[in-house]
Structures are given as C-alpha cells and as structure tokens.
Protein backbone atom coordinates (compact mmCIF):
# COMPACT_ATOMS: atom_id res chain seq x y z
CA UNK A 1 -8.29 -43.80 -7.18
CA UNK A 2 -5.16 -43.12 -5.98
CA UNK A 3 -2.94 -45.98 -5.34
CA UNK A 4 -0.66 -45.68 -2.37
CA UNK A 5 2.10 -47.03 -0.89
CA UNK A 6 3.68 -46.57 3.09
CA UNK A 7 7.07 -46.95 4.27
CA UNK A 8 7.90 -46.36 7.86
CA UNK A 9 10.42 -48.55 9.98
CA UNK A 10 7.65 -48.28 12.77
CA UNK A 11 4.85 -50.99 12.81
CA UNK A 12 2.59 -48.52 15.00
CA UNK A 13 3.52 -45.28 12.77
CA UNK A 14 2.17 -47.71 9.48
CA UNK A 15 -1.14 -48.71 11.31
CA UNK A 16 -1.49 -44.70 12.23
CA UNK A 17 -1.37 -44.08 8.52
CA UNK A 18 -3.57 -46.71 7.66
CA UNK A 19 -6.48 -45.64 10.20
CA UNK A 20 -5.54 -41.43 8.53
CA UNK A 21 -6.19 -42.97 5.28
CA UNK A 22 -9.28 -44.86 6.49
CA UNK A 23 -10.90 -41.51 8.12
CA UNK A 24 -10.83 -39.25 4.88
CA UNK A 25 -12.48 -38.73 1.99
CA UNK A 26 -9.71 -39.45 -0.55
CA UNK A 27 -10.35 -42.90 -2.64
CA UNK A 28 -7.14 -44.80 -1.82
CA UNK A 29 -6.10 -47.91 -2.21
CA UNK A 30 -2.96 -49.04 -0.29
CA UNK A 31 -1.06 -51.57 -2.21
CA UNK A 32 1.58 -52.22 0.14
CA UNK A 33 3.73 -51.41 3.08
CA UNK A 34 7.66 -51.41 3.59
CA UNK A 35 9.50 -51.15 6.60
CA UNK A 36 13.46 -50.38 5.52
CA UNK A 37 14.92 -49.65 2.03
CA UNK A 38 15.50 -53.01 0.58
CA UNK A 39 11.44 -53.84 1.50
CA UNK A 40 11.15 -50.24 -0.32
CA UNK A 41 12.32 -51.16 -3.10
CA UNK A 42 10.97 -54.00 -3.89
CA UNK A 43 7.78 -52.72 -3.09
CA UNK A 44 8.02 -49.72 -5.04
CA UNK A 45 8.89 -51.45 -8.17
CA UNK A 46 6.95 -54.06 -8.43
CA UNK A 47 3.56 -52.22 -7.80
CA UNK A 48 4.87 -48.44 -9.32
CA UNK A 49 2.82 -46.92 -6.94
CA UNK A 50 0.75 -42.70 -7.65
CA UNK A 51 2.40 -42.10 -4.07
CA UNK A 52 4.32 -42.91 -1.24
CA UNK A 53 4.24 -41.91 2.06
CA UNK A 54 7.90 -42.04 2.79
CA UNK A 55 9.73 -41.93 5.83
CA UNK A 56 13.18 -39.80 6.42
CA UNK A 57 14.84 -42.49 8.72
CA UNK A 58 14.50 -46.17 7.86
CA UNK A 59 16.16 -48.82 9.67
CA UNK A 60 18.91 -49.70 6.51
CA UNK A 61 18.92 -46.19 5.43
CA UNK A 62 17.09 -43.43 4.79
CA UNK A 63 14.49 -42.74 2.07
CA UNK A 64 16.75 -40.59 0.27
CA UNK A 65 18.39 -43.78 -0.48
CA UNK A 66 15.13 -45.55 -1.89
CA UNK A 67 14.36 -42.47 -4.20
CA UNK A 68 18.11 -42.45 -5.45
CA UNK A 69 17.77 -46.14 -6.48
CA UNK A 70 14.53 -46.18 -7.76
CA UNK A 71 15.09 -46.90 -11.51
CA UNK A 72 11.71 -45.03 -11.99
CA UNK A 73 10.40 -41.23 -11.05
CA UNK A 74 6.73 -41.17 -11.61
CA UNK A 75 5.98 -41.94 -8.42
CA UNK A 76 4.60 -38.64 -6.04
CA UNK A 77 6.54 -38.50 -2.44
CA UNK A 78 5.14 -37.69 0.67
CA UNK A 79 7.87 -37.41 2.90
CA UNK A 80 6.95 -37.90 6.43
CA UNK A 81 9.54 -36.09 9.24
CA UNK A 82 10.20 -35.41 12.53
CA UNK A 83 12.26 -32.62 12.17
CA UNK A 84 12.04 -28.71 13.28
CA UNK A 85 10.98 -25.69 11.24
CA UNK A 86 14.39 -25.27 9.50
CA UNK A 87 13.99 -28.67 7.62
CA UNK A 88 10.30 -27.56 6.99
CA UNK A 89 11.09 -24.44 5.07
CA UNK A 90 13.67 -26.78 2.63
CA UNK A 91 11.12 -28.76 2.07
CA UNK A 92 8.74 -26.07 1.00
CA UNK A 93 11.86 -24.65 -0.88
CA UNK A 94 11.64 -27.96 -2.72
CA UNK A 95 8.15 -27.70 -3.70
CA UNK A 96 7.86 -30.99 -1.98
CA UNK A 97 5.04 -32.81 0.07
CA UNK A 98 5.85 -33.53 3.56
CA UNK A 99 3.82 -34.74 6.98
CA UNK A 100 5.43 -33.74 10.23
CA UNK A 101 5.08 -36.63 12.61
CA UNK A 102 2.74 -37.37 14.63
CA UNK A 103 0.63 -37.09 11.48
CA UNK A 104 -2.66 -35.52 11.45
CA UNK A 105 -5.56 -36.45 9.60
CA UNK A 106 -6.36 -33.04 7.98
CA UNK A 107 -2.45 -32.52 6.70
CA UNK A 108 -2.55 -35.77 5.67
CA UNK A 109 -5.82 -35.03 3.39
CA UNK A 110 -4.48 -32.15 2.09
CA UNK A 111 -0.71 -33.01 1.21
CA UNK A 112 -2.86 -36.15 -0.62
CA UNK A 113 -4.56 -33.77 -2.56
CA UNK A 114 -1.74 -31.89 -3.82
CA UNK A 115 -0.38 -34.88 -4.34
CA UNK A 116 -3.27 -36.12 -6.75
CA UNK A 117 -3.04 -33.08 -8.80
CA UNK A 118 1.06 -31.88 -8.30
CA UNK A 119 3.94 -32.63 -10.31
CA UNK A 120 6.57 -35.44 -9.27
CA UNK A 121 9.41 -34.54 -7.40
CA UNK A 122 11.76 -31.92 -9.18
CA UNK A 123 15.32 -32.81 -10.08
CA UNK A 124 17.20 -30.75 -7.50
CA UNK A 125 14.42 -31.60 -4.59
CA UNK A 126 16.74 -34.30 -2.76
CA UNK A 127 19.30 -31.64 -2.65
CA UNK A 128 17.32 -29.29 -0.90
CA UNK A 129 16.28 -31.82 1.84
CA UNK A 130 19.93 -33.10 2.67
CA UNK A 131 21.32 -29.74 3.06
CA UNK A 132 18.14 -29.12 5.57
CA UNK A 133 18.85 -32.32 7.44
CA UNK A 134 22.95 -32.53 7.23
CA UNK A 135 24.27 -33.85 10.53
CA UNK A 136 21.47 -34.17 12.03
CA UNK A 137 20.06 -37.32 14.01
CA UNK A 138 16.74 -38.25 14.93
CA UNK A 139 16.07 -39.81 18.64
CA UNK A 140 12.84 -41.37 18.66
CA UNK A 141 11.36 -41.68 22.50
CA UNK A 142 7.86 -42.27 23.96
CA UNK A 143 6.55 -38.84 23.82
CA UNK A 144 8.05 -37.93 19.98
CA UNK A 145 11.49 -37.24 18.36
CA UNK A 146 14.37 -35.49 19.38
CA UNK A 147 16.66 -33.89 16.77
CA UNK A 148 20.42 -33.27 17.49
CA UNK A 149 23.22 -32.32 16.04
CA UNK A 150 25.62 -34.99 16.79
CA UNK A 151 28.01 -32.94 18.89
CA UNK A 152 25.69 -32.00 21.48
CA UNK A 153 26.04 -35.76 22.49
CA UNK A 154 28.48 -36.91 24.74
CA UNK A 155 28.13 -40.92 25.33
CA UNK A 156 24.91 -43.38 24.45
CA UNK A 157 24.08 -45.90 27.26
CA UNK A 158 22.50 -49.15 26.57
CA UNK A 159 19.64 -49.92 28.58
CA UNK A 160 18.29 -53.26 27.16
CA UNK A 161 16.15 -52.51 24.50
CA UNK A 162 16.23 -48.43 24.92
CA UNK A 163 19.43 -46.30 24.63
CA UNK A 164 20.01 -43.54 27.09
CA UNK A 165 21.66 -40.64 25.73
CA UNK A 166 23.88 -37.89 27.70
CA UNK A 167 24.04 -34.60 26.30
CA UNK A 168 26.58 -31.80 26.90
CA UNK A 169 24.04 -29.75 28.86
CA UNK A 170 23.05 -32.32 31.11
CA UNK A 171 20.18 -33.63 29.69
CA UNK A 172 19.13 -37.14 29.31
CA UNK A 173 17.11 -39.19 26.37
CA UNK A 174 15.72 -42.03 26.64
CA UNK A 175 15.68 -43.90 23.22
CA UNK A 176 13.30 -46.30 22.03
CA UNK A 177 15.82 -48.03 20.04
CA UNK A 178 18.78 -50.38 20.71
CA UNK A 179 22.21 -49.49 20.86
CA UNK A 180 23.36 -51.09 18.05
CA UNK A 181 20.98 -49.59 15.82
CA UNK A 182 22.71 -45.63 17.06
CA UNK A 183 26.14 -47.43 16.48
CA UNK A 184 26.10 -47.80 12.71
CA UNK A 185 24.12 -44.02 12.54
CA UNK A 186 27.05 -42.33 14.93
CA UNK A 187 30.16 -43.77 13.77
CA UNK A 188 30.90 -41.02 11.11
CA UNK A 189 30.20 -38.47 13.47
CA UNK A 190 33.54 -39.41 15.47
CA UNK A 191 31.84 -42.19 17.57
CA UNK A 192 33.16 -45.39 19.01
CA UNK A 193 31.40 -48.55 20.68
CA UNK A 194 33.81 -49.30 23.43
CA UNK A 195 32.14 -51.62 25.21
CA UNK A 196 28.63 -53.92 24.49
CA UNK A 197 26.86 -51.22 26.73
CA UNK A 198 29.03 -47.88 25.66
CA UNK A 199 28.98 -45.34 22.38
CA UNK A 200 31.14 -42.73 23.44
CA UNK A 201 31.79 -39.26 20.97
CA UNK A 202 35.84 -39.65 21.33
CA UNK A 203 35.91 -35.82 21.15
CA UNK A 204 34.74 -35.80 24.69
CA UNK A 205 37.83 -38.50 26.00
CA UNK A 206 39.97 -36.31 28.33
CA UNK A 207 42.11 -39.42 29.60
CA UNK A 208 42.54 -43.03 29.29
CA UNK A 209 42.60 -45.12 32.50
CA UNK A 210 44.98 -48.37 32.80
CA UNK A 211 42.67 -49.14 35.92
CA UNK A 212 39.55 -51.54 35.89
CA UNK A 213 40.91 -52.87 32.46
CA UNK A 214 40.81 -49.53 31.22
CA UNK A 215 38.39 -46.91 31.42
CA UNK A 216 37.66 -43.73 29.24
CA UNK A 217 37.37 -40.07 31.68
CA UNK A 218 35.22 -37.80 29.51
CA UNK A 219 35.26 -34.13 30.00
CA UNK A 220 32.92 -33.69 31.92
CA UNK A 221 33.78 -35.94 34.48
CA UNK A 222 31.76 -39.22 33.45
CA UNK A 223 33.76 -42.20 33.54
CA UNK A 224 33.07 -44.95 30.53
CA UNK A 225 34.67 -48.58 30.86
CA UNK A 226 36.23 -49.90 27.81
CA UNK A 227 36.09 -53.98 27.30
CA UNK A 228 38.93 -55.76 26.92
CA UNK A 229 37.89 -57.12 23.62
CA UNK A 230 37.97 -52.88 22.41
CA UNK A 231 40.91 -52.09 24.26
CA UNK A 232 43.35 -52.04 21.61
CA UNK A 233 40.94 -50.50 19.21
CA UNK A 234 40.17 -47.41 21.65
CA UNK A 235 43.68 -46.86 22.04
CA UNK A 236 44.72 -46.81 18.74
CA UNK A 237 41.88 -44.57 18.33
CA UNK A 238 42.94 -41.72 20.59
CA UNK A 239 46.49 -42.12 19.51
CA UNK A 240 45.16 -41.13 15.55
CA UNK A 241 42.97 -37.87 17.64
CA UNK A 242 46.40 -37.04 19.25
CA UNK A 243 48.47 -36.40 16.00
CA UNK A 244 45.89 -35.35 14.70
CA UNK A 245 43.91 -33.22 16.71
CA UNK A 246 41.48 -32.41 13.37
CA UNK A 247 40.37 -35.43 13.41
C-alpha cells in the first residue's frame, strides 16, 4: 500500500484528488492533506509519507520551498502544474512525476505507478523545474489557469474577492483570488499597491497626476488613483525609476 499525502492550496482541487484516488485501482491510503507550506511541513514530517501529490503554487510559497526544507528525501513527488508545454519538457528533463491540472484519472494512475516503482527525486531535479518556471505567474480563474510572464501585465484591479487583471494586449483576467494575495507574488517583478483596490507594474507609469489626490497615467492611457496613505511611497518610487531607468 502506498501511503500518500496531498497538498494543494485549493479545498476543491484536494477533494478532486481524493475522488482520482478513490476511482483507481492503486491501494492507497491518504494520510493527510496540507493546504500551504507550513501545513506541508508539518504534515510531511510527521507521517514521512511514499508520495506526495504536490502543488507548484501554495498560498505561503511554493512547493519548491517544502521540498528544500524537508529535512528528509525519501519521499516520491508528484508535482501537480498548471503550466504550458515548456515547463512540461523540464520536468521530463528531470525525470520527475508531474499531473497537469485539471488532473485526470488515468495520468493520475499512471504517474502513481511510476511512482511505486521509480527512484526519489534526483539531486539537480528542483533546478530543472525553476529554470522552466522562472518569472512566471500562475492566474487561476473559473475555467483553468493562466500563465504570464509578469511583464505582459499592466495593472491588477480588485474586485472584492476576484482580481481583474489588464494585460498589454488588451485582454482581461478575471482572478479567483484576492488582491492581496497577487501583491506579495508581484512585488519583485517591479509592482506597487497604490491604492487598497490598485497593483500597478510601475514600468507602465507614463506621468504622475497632482489632481484627484494624485493619480498614476499608464501608457496606455489607463488612469490609476493613488491613496493618500501611498502617495509619498509612489512618488518616491518613480523618482528611484527616474535615475535609474534600469530599475
């Protein structure tokens, strides 16, 4: 029997992998599931798990992070990603496991079956997957996941509990996540919260506006209002972009 463990930051993603497990012939048993690193963790090393279905994107990190600071390796990973082709190959590259979402039964059966017979993850197989999935985000939305390079996005919108994303061909995205939680994930990437309803990629800032207590014009042509509270902050920001235009 294999014993198995899932970690997904998505309640509905773990009961789809539960009802997988429940509909093939592999004898499981599922001793646990974790829905962000530290739960990962814990989980992981307290129960030392044959496998783990692993999620890229986790709401404290990613599972790159739970692997690095796992203080054991035994453990077989099944990564499970939303990403394109490109980040496929890597993986294959890597001789690693790996479950492109929405999961399906049969891959699911086989990649356990590998898993049940295949060797644990090889030292330079975290390597392989980071260079695959460098600056790249994942935008989770009601039909599946968007992946984008970060500079394709202009500004993020909050829409109560969804975030609306504007991309420099026009597009729109509808996230089913908050704001806040695209803050933290953007911020390296050049990108400032400017106001409780505004992430805006400062790249795109053509001019600051005194008017309306200040207000950001993008490049192409959206207007953004800054609050007053981030006023300061956003100008101090484009002041660093100015001398240095590198930035």
């Amino acid at each position: 029997m294999l014993r198995l463990a899932i970690v997904d930051d998505e309640a509905p993603a773990r009961a789809n992998l539960r009802a997988a497990l429940g509909s093939i012939p592999v004898d499981v048993e599922v001793v646990g599931e974790a829905h962000n690193v530290t739960s990962a963790l814990e989980l992981l090393e307290s129960e030392r798990p044959d496998v783990v279905l692993l999620d890229i994107w986790l709401g404290d990190g990613t599972g790159f992070d739970v692997l690095e600071r796992l203080s054991h390796d035994d453990t077989r990973v099944i990564f499970i990603t939303a990403f394109d082709n490109y980040a496929v190959r890597a993986f294959k590259s890597g001789a690693l496991h790996y479950l492109l979402k929405p999961v399906v039964r049969d891959e699911l059966h086989q990649a356990l079956e590998r898993a049940a017979t295949g060797p644990s993850l090889p030292p330079d197989a975290l390597q392989h997957v980071r260079r695959a999935l460098a600056d790249r985000i994942t935008i989770p939305t009601s039909e599946g996941f968007h992946v984008l390079v970060p500079a394709e996005i202009v500004r993020c919108e909050s829409d109560g509990n969804y975030t609306r994303f504007h991309l420099h061909n026009g597009e729109r995205i509808m996230a089913s996540r908050t704001l806040k939680e695209f803050d933290t994930q953007l911020e390296p990437y050049g990108f400032m919260r400017v106001h409780l309803s505004h992430v805006v990629n400062m790249a795109q800032v053509k001019m600051y506006l005194h008017r309306d207590g200040g207000t950001l014009l993008l490049r192409d042509g959206q207007e953004v209002p800054v609050s007053h509270r981030r006023r300061q902050e956003v100008i101090e920001a484009l002041g660093r972009r100015s001398t240095n235009p590198k930035a």
